[in-house]
N, C-alpha and C. Protein backbone atom coordinates (compact mmCIF):
# COMPACT_ATOMS: atom_id res chain seq x y z
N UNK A 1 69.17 41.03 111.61
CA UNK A 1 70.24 40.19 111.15
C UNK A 1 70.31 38.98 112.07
N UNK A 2 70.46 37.69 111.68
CA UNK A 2 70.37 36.44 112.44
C UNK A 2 71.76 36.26 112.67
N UNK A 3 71.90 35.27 113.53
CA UNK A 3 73.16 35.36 114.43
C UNK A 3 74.27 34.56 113.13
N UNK A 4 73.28 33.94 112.27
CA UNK A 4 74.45 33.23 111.46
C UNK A 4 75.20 34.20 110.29
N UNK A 5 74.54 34.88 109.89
CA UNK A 5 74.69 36.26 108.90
C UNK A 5 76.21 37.24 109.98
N UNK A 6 75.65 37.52 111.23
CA UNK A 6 76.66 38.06 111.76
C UNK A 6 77.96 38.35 111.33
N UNK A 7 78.67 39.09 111.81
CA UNK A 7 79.90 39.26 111.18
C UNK A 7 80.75 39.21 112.73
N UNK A 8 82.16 38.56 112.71
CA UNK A 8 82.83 37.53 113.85
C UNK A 8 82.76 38.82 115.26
N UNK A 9 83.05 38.70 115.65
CA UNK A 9 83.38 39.99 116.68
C UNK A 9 84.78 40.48 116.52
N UNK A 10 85.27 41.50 116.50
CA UNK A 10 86.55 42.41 116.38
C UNK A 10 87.25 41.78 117.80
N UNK A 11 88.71 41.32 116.94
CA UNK A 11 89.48 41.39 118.28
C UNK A 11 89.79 42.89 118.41
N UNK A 12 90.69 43.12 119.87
CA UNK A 12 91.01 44.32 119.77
C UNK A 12 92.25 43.98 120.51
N UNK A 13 93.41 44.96 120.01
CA UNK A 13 94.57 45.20 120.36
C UNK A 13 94.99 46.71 120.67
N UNK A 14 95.32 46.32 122.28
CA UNK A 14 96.46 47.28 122.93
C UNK A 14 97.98 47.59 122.95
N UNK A 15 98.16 48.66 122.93
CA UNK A 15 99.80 49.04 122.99
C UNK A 15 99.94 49.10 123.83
N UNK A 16 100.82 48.30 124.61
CA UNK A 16 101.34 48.29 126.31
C UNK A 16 102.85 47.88 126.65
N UNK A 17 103.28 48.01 127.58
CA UNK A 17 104.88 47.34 127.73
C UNK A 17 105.50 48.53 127.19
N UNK A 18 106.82 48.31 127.71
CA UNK A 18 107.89 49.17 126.64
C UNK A 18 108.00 49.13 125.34
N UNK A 19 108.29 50.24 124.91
CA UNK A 19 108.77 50.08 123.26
C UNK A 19 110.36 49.20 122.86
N UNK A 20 110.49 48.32 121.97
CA UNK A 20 111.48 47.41 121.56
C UNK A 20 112.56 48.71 121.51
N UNK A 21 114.52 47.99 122.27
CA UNK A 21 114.96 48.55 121.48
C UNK A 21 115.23 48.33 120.40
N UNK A 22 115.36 49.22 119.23
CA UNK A 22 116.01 48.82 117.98
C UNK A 22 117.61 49.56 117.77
N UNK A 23 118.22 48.62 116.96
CA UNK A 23 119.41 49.19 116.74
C UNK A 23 119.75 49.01 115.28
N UNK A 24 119.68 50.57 114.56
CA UNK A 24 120.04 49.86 113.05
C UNK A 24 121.10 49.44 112.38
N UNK A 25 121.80 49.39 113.30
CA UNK A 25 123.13 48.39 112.71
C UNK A 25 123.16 47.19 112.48
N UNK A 26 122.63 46.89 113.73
CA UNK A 26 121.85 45.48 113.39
C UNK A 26 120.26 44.75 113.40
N UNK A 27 119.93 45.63 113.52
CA UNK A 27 118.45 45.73 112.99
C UNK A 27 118.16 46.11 111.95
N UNK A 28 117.74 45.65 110.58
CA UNK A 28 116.92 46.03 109.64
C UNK A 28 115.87 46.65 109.42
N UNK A 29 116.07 48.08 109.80
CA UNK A 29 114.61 48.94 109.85
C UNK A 29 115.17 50.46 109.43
N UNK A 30 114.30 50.77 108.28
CA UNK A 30 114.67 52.36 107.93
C UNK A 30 112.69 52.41 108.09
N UNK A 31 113.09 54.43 108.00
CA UNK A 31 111.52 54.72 108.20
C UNK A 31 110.62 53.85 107.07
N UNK A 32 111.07 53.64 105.91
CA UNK A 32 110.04 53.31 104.98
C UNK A 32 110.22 51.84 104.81
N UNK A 33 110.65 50.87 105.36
CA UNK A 33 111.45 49.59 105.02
C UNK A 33 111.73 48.98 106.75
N UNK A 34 111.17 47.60 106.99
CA UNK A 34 111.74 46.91 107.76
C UNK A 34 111.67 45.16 107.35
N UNK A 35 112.64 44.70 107.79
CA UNK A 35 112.61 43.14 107.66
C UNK A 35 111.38 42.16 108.72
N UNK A 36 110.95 41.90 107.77
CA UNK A 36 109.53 40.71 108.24
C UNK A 36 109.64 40.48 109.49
N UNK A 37 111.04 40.01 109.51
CA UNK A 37 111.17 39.23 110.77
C UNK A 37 111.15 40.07 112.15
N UNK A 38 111.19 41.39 111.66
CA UNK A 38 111.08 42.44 112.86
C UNK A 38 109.29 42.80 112.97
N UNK A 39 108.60 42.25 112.69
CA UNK A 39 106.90 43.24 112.66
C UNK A 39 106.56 42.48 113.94
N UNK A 40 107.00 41.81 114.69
CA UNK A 40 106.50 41.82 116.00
C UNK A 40 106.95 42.65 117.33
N UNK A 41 107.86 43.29 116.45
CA UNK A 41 108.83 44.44 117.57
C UNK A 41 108.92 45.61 117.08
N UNK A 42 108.34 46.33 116.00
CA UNK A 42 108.74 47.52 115.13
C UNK A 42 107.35 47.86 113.91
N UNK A 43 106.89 48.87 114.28
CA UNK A 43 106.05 49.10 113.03
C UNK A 43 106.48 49.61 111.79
N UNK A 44 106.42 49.23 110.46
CA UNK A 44 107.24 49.86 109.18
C UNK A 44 105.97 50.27 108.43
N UNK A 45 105.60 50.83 107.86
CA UNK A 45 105.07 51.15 106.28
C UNK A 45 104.58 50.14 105.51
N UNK A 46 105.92 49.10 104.86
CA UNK A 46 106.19 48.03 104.62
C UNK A 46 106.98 47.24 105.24
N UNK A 47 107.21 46.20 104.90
CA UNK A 47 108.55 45.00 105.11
C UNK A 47 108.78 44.32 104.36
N UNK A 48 109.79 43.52 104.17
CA UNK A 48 110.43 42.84 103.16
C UNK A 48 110.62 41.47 104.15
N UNK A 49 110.21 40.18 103.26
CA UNK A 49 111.02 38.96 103.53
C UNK A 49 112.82 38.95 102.50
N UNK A 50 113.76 39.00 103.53
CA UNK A 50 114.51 38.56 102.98
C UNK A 50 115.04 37.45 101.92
N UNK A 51 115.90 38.06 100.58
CA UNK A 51 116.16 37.40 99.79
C UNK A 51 117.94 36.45 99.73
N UNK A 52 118.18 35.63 100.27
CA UNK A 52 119.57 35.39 100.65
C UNK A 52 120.08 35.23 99.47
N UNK A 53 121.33 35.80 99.13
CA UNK A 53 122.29 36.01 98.25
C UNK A 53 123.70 35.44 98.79
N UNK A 54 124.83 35.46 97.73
CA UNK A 54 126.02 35.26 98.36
C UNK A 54 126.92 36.25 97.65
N UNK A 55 128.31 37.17 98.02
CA UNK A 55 128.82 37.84 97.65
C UNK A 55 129.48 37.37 96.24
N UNK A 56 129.82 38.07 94.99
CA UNK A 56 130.33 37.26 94.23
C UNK A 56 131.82 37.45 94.41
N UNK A 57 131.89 38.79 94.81
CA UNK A 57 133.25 39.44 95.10
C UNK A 57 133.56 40.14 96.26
N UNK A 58 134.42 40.54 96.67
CA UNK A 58 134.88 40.99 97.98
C UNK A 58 134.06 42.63 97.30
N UNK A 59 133.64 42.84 98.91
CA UNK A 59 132.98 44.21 98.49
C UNK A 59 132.91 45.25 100.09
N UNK A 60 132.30 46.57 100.47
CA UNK A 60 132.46 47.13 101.62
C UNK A 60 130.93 46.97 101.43
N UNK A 61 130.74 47.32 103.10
CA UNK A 61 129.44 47.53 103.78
C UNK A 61 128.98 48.95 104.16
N UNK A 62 128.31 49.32 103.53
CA UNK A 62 128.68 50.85 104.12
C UNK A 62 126.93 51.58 104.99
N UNK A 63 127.33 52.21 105.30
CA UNK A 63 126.25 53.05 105.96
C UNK A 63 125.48 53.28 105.11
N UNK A 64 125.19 54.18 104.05
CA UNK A 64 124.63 54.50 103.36
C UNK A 64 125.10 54.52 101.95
N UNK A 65 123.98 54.48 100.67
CA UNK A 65 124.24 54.50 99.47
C UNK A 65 125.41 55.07 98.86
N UNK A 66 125.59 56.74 99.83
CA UNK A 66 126.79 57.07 99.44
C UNK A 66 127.87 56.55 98.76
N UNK A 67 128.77 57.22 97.94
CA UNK A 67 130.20 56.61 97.95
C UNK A 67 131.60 56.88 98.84
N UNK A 68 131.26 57.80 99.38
CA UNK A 68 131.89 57.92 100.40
C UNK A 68 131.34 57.80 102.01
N UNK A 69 130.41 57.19 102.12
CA UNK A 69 130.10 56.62 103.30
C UNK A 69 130.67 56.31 104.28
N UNK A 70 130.53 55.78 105.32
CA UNK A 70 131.45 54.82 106.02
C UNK A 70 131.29 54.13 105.82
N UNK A 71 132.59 52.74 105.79
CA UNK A 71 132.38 51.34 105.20
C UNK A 71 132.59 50.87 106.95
N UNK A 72 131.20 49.60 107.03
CA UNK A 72 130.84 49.18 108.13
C UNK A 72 131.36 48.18 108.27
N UNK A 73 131.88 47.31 107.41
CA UNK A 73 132.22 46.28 107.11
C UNK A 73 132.78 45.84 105.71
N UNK A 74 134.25 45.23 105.82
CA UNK A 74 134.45 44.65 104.22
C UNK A 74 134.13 43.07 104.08
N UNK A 75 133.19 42.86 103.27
CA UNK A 75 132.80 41.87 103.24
C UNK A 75 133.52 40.39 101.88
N UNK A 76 133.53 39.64 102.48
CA UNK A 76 134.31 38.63 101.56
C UNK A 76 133.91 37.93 100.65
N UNK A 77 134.63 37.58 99.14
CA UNK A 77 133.45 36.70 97.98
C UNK A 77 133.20 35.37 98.55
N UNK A 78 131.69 35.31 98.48
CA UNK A 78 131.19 33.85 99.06
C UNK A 78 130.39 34.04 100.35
N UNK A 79 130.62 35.15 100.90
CA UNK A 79 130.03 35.67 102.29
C UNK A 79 128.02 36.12 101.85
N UNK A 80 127.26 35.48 102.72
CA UNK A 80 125.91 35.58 102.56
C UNK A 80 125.50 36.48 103.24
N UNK A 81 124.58 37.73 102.20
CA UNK A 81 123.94 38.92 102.10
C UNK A 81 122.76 38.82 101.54
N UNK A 82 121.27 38.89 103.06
CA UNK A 82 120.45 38.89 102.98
C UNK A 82 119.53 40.39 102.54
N UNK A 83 119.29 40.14 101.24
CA UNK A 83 119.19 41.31 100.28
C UNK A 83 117.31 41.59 100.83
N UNK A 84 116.95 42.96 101.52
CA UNK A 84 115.92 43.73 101.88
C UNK A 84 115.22 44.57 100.54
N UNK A 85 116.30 45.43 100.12
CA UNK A 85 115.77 46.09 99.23
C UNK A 85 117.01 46.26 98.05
N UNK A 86 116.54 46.18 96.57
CA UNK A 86 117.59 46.12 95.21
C UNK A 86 116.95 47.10 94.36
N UNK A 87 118.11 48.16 94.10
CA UNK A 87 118.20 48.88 92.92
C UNK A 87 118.90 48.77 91.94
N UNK A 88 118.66 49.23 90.90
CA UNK A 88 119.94 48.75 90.17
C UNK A 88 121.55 49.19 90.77
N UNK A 89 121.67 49.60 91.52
CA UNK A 89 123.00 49.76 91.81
C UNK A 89 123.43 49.55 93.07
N UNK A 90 122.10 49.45 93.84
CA UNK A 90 122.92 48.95 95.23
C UNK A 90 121.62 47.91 96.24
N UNK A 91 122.04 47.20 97.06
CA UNK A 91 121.23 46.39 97.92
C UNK A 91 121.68 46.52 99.35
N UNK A 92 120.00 46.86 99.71
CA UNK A 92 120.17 47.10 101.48
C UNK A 92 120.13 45.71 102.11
N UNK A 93 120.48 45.35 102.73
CA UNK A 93 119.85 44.28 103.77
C UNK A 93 121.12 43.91 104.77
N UNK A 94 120.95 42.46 105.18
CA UNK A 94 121.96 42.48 106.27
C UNK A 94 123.03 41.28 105.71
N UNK A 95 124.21 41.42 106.60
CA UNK A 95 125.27 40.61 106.15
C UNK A 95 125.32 40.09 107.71
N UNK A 96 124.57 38.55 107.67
CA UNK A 96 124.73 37.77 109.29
C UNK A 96 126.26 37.68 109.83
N UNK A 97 127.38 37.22 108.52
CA UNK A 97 128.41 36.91 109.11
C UNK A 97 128.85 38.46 109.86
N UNK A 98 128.96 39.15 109.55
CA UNK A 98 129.06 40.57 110.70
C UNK A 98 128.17 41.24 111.51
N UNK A 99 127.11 40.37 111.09
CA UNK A 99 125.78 41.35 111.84
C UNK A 99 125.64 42.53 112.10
N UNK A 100 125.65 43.00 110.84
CA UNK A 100 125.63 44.30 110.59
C UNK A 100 124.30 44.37 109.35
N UNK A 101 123.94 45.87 109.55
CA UNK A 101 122.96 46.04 108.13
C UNK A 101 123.57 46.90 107.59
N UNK A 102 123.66 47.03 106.49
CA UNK A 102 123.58 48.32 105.19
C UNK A 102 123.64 47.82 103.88
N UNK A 103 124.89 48.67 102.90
CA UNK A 103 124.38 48.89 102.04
C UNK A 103 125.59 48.13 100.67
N UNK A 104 125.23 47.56 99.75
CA UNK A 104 126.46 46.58 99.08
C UNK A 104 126.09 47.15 97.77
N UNK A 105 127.55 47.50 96.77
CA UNK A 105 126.69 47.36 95.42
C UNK A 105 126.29 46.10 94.93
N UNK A 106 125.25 46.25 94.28
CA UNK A 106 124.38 45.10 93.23
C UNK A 106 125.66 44.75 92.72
N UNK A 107 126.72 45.12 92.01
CA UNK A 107 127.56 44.59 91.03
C UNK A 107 128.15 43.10 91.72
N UNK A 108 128.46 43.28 93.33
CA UNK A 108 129.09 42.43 94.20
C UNK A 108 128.19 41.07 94.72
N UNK A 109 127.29 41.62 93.74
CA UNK A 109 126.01 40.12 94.32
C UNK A 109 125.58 39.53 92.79
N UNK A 110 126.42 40.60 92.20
CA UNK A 110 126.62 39.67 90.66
C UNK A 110 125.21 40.11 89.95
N UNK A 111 124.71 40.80 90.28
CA UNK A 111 123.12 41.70 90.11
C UNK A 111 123.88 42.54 88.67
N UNK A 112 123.22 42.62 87.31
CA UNK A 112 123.82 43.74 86.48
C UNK A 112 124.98 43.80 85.67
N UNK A 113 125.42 42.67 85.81
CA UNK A 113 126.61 42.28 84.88
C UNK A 113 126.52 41.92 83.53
């Protein structure tokens, strides 16, 4: 094989340093799901670039999908919710004005009406 045919040389990468903390309250990272903006500090599966939304209506923040969850935050109509992941009934991502992550229904981002 001639040197032009070659194929480039492999970089190679080490794991070194401490591990990042993460915090998922305000970090956007579940096991199967993290936000883009975290893959230089966190390995995911996948990631999501955030989709920015705005509330249409006053709505809670809650921990999880649940309906009885804990609400992490009540969030206000007009307040911007950077939407990670959408089902039909609910959207994960983060709400900057509290800096917090979880979980909003779709109905409150005007998603399904």
């Amino acid at each position: 094989m001639d040197q032009a045919s070659a194929p480039p040389p492999r970089e190679r990468h080490m794991l070194g340093g401490r591990s990042a903390t993460i915090d998922p309250r305000a970090d956007a990272v579940r096991a199967d799901l993290a936000d883009i903006r975290l893959a230089d500090r966190v390995f995911a599966p996948h990631y999501a670039a955030p989709l920015p939304m705005t509330m249409r209506v006053a709505g809670p923040l809650r921990e999880t999908r649940e309906a009885d969850s804990p609400v992490l935050a009540q969030l206000a109509g007009g307040d911007p919710f950077e939407v990670l992941e959408l089902t039909r009934r609910f959207a994960w991502g983060i709400a900057p004005n509290a800096r917090l992550v979880g979980y909003v229904d779709a109905s409150a981002l005007g998603i399904g009406d």
